[in-house]
PDB file of N, CA and C in Angstrom:
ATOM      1  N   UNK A   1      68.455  76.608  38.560  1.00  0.00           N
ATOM      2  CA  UNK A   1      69.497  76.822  39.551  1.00  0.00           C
ATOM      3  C   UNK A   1      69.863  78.308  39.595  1.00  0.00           C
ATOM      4  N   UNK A   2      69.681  79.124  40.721  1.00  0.00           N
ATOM      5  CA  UNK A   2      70.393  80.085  40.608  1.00  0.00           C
ATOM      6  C   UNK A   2      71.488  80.369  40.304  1.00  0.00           C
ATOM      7  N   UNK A   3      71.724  81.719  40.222  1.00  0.00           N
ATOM      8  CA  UNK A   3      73.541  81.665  39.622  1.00  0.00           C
ATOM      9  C   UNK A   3      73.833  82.722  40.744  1.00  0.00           C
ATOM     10  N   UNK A   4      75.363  81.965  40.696  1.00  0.00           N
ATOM     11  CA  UNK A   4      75.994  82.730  41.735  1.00  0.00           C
ATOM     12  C   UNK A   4      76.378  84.311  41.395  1.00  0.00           C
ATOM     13  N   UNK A   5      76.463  84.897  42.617  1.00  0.00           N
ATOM     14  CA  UNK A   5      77.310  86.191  41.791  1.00  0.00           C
ATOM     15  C   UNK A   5      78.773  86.278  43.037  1.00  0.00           C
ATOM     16  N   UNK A   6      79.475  87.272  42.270  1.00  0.00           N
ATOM     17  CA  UNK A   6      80.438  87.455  43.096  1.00  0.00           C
ATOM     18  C   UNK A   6      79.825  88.476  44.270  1.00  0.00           C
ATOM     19  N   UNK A   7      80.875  87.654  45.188  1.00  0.00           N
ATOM     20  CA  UNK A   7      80.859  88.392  46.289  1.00  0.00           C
ATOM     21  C   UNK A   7      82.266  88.836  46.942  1.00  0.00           C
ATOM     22  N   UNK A   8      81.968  89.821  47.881  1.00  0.00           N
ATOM     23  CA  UNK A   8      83.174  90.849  47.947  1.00  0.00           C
ATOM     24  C   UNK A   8      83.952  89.873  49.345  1.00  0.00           C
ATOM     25  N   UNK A   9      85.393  89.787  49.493  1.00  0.00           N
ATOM     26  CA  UNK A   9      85.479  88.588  49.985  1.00  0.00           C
ATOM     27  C   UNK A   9      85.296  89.242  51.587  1.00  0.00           C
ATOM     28  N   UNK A  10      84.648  88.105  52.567  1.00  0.00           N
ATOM     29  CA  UNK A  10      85.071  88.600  54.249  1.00  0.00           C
ATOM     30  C   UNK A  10      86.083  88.711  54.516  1.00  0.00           C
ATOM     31  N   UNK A  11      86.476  89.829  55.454  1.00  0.00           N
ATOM     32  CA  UNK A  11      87.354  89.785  56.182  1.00  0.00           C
ATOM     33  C   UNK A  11      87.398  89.294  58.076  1.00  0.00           C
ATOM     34  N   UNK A  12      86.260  88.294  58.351  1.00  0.00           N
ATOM     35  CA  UNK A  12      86.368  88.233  59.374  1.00  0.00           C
ATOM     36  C   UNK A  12      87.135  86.879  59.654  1.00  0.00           C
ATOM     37  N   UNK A  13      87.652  85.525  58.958  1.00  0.00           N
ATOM     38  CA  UNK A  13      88.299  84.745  58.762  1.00  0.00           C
ATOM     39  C   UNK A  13      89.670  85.086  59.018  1.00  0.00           C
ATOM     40  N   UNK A  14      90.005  86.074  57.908  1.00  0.00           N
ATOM     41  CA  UNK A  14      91.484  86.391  58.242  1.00  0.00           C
ATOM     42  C   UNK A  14      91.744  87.384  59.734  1.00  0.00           C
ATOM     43  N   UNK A  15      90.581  88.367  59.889  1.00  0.00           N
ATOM     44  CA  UNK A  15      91.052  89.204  61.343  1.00  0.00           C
ATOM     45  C   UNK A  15      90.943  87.854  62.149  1.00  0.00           C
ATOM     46  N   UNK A  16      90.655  86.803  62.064  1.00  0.00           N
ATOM     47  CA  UNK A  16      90.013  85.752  63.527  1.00  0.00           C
ATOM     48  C   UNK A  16      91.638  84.841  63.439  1.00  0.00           C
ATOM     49  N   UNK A  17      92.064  84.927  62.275  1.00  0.00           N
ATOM     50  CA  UNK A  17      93.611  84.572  62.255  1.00  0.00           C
ATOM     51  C   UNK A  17      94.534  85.169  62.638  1.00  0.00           C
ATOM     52  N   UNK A  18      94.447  86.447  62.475  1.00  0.00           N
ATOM     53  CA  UNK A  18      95.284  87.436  63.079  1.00  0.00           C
ATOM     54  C   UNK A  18      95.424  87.701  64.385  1.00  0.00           C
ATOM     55  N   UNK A  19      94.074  87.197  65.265  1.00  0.00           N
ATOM     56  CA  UNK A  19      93.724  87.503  66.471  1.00  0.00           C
ATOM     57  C   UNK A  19      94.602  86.010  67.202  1.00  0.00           C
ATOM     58  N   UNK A  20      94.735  85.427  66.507  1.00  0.00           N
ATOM     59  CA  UNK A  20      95.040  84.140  66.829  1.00  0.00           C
ATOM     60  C   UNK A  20      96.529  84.102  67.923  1.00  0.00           C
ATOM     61  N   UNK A  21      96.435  83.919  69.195  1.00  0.00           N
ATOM     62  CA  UNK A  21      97.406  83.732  70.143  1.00  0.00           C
ATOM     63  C   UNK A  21      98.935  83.210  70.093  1.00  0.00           C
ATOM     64  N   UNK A  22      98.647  81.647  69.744  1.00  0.00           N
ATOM     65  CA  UNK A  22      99.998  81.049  69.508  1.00  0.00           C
ATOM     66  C   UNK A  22      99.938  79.875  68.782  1.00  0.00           C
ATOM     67  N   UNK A  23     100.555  79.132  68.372  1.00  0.00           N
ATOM     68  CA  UNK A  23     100.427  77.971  67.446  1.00  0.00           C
ATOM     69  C   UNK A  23      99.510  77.170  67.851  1.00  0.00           C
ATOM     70  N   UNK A  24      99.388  76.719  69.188  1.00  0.00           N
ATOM     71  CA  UNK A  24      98.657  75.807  69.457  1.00  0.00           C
ATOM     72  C   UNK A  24      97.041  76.234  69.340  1.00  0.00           C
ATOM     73  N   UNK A  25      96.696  77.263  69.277  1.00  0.00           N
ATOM     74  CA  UNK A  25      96.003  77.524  69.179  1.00  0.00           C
ATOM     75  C   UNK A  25      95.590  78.112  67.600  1.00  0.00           C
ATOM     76  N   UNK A  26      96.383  77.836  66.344  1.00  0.00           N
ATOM     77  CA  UNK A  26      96.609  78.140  65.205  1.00  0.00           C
ATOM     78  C   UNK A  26      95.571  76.953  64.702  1.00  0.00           C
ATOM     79  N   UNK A  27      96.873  75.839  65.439  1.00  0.00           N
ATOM     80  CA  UNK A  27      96.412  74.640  65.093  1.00  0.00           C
ATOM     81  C   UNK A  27      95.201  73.999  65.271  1.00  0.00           C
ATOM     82  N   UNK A  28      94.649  74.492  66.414  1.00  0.00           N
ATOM     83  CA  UNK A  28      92.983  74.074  66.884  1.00  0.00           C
ATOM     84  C   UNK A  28      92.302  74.673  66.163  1.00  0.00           C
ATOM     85  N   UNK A  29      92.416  76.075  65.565  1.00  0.00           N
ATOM     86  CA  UNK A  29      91.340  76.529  65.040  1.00  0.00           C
ATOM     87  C   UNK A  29      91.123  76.194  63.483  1.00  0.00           C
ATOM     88  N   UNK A  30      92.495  76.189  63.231  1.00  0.00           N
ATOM     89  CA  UNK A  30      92.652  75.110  61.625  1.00  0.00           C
ATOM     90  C   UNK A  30      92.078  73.840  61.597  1.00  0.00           C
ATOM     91  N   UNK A  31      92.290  73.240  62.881  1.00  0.00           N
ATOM     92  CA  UNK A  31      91.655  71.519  62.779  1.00  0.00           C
ATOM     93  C   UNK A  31      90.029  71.480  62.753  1.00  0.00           C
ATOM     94  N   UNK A  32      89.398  72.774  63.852  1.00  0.00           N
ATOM     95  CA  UNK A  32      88.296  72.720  63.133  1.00  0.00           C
ATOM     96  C   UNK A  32      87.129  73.526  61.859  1.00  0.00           C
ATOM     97  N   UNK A  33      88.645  74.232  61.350  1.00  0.00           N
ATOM     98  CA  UNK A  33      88.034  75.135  60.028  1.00  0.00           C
ATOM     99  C   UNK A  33      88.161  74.085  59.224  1.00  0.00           C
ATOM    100  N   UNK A  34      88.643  73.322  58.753  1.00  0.00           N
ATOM    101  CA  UNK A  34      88.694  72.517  57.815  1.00  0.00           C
ATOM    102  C   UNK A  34      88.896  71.230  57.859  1.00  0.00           C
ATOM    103  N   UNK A  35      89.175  70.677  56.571  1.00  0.00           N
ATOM    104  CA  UNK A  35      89.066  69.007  56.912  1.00  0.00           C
ATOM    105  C   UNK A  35      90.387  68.444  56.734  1.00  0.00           C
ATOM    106  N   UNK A  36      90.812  67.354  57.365  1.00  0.00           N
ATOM    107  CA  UNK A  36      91.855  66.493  57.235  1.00  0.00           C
ATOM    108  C   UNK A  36      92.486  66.803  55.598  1.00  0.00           C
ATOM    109  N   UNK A  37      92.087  66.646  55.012  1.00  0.00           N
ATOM    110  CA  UNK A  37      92.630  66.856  53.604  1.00  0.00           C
ATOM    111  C   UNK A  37      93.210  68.182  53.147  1.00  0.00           C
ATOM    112  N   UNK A  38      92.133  68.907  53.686  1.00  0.00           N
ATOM    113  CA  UNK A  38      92.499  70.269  53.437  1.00  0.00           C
ATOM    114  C   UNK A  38      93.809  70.975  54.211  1.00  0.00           C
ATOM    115  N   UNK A  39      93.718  70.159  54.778  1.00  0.00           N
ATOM    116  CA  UNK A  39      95.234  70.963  55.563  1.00  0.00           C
ATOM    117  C   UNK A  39      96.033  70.543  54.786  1.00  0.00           C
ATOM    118  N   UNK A  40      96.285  68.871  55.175  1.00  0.00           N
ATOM    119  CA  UNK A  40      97.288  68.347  54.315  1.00  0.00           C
ATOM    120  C   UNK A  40      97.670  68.946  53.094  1.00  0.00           C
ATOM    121  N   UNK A  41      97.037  68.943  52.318  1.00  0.00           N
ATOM    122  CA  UNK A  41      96.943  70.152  50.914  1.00  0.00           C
ATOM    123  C   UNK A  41      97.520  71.077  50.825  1.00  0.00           C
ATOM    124  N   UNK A  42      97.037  71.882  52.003  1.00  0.00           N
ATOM    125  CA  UNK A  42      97.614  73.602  52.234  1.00  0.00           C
ATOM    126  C   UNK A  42      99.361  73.073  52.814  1.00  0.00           C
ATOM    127  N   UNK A  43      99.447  72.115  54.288  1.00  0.00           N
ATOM    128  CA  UNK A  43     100.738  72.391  54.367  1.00  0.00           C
ATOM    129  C   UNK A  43     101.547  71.602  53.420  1.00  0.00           C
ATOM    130  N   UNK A  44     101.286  70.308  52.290  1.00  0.00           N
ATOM    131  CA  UNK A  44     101.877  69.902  51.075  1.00  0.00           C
ATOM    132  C   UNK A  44     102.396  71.279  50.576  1.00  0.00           C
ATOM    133  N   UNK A  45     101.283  72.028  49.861  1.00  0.00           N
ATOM    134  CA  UNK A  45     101.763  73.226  49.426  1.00  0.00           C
ATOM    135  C   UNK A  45     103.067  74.087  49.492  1.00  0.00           C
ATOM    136  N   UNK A  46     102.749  74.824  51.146  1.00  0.00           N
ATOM    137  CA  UNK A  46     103.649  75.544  51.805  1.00  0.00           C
ATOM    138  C   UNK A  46     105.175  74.863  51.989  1.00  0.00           C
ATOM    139  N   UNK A  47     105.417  73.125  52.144  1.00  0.00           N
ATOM    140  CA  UNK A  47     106.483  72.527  52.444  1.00  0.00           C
ATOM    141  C   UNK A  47     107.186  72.515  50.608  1.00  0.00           C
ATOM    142  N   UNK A  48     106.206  72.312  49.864  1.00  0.00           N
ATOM    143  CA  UNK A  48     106.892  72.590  48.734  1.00  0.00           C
ATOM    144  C   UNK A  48     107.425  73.626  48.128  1.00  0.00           C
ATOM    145  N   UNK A  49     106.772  74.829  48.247  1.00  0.00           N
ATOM    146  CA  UNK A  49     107.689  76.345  48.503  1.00  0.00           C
ATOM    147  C   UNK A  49     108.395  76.336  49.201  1.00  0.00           C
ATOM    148  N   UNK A  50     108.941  75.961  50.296  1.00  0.00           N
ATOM    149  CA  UNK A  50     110.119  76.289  51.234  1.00  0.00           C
ATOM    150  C   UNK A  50     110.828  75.176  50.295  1.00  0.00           C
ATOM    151  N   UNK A  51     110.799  74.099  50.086  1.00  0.00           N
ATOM    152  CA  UNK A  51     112.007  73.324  48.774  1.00  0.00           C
ATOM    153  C   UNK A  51     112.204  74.144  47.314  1.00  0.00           C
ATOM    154  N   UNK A  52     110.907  74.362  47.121  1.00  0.00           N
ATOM    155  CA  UNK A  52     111.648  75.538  45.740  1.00  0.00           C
ATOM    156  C   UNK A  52     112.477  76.618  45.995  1.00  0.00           C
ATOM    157  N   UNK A  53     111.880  76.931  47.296  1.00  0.00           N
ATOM    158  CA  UNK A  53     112.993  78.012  47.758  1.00  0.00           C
ATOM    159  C   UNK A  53     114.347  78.136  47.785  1.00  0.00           C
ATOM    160  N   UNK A  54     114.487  77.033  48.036  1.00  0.00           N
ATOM    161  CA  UNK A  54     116.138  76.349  48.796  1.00  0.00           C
ATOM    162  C   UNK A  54     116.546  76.164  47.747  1.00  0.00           C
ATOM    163  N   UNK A  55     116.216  75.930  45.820  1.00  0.00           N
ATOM    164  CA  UNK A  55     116.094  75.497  45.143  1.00  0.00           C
ATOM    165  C   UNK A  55     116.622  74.080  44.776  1.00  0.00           C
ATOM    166  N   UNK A  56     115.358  73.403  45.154  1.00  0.00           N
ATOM    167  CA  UNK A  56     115.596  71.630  45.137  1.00  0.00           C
ATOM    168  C   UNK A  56     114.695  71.640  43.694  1.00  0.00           C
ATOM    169  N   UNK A  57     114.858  70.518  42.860  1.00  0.00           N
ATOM    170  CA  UNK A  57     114.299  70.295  41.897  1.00  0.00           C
ATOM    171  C   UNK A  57     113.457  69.332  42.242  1.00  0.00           C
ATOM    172  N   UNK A  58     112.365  69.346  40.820  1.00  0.00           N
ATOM    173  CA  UNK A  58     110.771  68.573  41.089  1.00  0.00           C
ATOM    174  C   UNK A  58     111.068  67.186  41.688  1.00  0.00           C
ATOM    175  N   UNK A  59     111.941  66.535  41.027  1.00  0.00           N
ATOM    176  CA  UNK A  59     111.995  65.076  41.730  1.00  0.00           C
ATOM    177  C   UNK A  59     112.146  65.007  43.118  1.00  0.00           C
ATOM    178  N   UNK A  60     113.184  65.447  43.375  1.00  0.00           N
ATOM    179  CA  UNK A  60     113.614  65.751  45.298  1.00  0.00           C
ATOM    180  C   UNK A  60     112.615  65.901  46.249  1.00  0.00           C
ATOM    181  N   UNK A  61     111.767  67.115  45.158  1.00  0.00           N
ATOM    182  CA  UNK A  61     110.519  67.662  46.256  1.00  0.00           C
ATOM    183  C   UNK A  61     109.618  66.643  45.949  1.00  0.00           C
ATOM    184  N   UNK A  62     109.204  65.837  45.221  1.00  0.00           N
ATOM    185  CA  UNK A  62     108.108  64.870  44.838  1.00  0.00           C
ATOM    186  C   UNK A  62     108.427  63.813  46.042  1.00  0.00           C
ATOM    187  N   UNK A  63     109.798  63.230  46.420  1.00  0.00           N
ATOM    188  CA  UNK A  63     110.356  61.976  46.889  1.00  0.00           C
ATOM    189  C   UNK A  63     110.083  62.601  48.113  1.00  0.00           C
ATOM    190  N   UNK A  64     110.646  63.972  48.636  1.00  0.00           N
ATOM    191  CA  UNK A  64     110.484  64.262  50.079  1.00  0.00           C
ATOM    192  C   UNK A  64     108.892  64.639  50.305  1.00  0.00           C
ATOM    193  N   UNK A  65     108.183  65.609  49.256  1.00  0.00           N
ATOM    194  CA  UNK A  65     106.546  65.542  50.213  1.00  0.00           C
ATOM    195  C   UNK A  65     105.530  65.043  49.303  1.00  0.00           C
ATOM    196  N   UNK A  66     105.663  63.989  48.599  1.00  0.00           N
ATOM    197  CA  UNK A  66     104.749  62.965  47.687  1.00  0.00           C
ATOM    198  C   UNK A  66     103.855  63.563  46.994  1.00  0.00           C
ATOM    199  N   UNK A  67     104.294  65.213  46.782  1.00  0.00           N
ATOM    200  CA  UNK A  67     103.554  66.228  45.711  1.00  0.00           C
ATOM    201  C   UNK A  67     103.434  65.885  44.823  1.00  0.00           C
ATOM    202  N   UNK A  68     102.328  65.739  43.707  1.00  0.00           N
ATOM    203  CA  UNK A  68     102.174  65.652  42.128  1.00  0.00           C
ATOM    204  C   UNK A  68     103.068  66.745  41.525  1.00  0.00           C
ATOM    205  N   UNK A  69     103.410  66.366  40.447  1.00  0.00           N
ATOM    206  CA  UNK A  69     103.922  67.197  39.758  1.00  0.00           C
ATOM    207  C   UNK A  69     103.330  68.287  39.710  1.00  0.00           C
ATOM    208  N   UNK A  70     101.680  68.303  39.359  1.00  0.00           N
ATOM    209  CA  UNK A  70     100.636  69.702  39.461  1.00  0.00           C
ATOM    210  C   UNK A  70     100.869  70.102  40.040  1.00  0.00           C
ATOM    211  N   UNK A  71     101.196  69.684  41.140  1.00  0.00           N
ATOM    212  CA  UNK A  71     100.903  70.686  42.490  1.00  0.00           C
ATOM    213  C   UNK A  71     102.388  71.219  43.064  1.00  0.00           C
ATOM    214  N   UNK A  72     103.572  71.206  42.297  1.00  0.00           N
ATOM    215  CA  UNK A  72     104.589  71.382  42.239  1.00  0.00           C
ATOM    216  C   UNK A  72     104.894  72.672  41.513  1.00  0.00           C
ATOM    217  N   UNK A  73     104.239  72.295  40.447  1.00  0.00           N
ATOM    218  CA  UNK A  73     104.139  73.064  39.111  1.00  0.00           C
ATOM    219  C   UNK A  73     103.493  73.897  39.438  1.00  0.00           C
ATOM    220  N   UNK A  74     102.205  74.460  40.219  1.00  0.00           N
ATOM    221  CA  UNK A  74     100.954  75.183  40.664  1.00  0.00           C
ATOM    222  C   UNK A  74     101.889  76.092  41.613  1.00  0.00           C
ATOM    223  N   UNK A  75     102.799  75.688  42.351  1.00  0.00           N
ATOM    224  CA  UNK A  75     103.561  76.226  43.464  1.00  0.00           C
ATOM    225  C   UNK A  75     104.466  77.024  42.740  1.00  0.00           C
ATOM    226  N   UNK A  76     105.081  76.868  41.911  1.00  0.00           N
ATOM    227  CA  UNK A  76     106.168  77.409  41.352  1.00  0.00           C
ATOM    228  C   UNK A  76     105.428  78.346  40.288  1.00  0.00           C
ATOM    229  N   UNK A  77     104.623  78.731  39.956  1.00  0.00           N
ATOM    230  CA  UNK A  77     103.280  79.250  38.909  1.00  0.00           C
ATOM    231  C   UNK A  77     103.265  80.794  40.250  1.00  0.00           C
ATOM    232  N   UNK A  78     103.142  79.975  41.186  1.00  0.00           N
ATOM    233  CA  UNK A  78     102.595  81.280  41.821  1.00  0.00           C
ATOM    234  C   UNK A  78     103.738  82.500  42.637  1.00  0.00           C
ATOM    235  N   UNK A  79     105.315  81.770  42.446  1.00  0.00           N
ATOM    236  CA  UNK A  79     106.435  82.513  42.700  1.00  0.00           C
ATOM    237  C   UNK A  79     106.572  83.134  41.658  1.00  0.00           C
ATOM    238  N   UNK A  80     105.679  83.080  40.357  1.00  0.00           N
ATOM    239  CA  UNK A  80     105.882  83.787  39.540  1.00  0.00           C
ATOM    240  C   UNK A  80     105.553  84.796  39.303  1.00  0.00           C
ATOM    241  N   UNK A  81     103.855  84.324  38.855  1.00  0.00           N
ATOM    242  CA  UNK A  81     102.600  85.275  38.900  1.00  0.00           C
ATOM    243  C   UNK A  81     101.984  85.426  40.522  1.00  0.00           C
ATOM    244  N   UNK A  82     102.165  85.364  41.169  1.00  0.00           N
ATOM    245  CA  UNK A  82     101.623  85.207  42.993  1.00  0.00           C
ATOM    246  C   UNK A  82     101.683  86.651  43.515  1.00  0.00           C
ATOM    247  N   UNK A  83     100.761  86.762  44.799  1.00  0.00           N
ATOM    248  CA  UNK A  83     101.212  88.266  44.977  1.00  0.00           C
ATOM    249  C   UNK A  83     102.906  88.014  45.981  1.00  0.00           C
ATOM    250  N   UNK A  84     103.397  87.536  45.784  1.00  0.00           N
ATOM    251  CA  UNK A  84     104.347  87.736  46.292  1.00  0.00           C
ATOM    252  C   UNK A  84     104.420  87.111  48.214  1.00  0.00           C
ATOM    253  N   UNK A  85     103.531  86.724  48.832  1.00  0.00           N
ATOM    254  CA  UNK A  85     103.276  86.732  50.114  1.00  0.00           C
ATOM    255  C   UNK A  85     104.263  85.016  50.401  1.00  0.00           C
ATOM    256  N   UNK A  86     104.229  83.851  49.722  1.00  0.00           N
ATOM    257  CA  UNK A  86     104.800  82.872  50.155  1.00  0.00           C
ATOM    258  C   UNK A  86     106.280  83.421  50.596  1.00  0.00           C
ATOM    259  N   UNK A  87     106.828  83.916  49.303  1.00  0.00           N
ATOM    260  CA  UNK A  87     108.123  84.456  49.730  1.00  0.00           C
ATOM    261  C   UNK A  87     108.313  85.218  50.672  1.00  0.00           C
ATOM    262  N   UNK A  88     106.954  85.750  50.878  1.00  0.00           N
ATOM    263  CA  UNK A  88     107.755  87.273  51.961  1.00  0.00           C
ATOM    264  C   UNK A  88     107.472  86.404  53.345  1.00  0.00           C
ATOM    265  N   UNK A  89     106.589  85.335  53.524  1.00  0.00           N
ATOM    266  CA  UNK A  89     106.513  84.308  54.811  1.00  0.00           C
ATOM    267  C   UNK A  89     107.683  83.615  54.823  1.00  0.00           C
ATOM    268  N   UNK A  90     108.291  82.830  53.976  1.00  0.00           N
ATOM    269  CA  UNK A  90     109.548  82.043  53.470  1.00  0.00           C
ATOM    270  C   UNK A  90     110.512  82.734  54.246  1.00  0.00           C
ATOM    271  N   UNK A  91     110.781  84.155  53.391  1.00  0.00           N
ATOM    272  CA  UNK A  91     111.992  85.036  54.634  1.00  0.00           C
ATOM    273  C   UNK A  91     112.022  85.394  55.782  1.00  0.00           C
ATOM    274  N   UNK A  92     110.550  85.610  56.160  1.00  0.00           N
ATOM    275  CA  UNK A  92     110.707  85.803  57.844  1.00  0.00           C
ATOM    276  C   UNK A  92     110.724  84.517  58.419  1.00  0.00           C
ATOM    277  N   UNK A  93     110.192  83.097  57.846  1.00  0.00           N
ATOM    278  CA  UNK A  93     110.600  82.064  59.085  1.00  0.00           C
ATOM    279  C   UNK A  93     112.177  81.946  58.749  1.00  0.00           C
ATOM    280  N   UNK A  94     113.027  82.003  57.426  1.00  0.00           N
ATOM    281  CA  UNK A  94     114.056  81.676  57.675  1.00  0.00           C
ATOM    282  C   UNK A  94     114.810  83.013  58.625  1.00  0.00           C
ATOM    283  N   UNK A  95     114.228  84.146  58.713  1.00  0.00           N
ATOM    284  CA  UNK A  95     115.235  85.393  59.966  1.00  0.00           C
ATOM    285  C   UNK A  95     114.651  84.814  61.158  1.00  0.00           C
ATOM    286  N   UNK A  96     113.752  84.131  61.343  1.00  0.00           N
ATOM    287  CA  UNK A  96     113.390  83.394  63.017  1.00  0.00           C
ATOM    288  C   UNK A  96     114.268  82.245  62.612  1.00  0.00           C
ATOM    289  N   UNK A  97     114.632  81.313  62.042  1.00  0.00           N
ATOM    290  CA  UNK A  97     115.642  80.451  62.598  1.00  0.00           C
ATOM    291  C   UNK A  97     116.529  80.512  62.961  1.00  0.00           C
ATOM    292  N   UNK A  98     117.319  81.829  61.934  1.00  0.00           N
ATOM    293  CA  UNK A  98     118.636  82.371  61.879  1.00  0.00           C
ATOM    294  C   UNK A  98     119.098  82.959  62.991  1.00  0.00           C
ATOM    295  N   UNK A  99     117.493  83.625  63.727  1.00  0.00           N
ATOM    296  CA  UNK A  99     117.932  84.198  65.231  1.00  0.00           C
ATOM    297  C   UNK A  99     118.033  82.999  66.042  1.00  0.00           C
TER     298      UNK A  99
END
């Protein structure tokens, strides 16, 4: 079996996101980058940072988005050690509600 090596990551994924118009069109191109699961996953994720945010505890957030504890725990791991980007998304949707 060959072995992998690293590779330097693309950037044409994220510019093709960036280029990206408006939600609805967020959403189409997400539905066909990936699979049913995989979203679910990613927005599980993201809905569980916006509850740590607010600071709700593990049970609350488990009962409201049927997160494993891992993946609770994995979320809160990365407000730690993370580059910092959930939070800095977290504050700008909450200054778009606020407006």
């Amino acid at each position: 079996m060959a072995k992998v090596t690293s590779k330097a990551r693309s950037m044409a994924l994220y510019e093709s996101i960036l280029a990206l118009d408006s939600l609805e069109e967020c959403c189409a191109f997400f539905d066909d980058l990936c699979t049913v699961g995989e979203l679910r996953a990613m927005e599980q994720r993201f809905d569980v940072a916006l509850l740590l945010d607010d600071g709700l505890v593990y049970t609350e957030i488990l009962e409201r988005t049927g997160a494993s504890s891992a993946t609770i725990s994995r979320v809160n791991r990365i407000f730690s050690f993370g580059s910092g980007s959930f939070r800095k998304m977290i504050k700008r949707r909450k200054g778009r509600e606020e407006a």
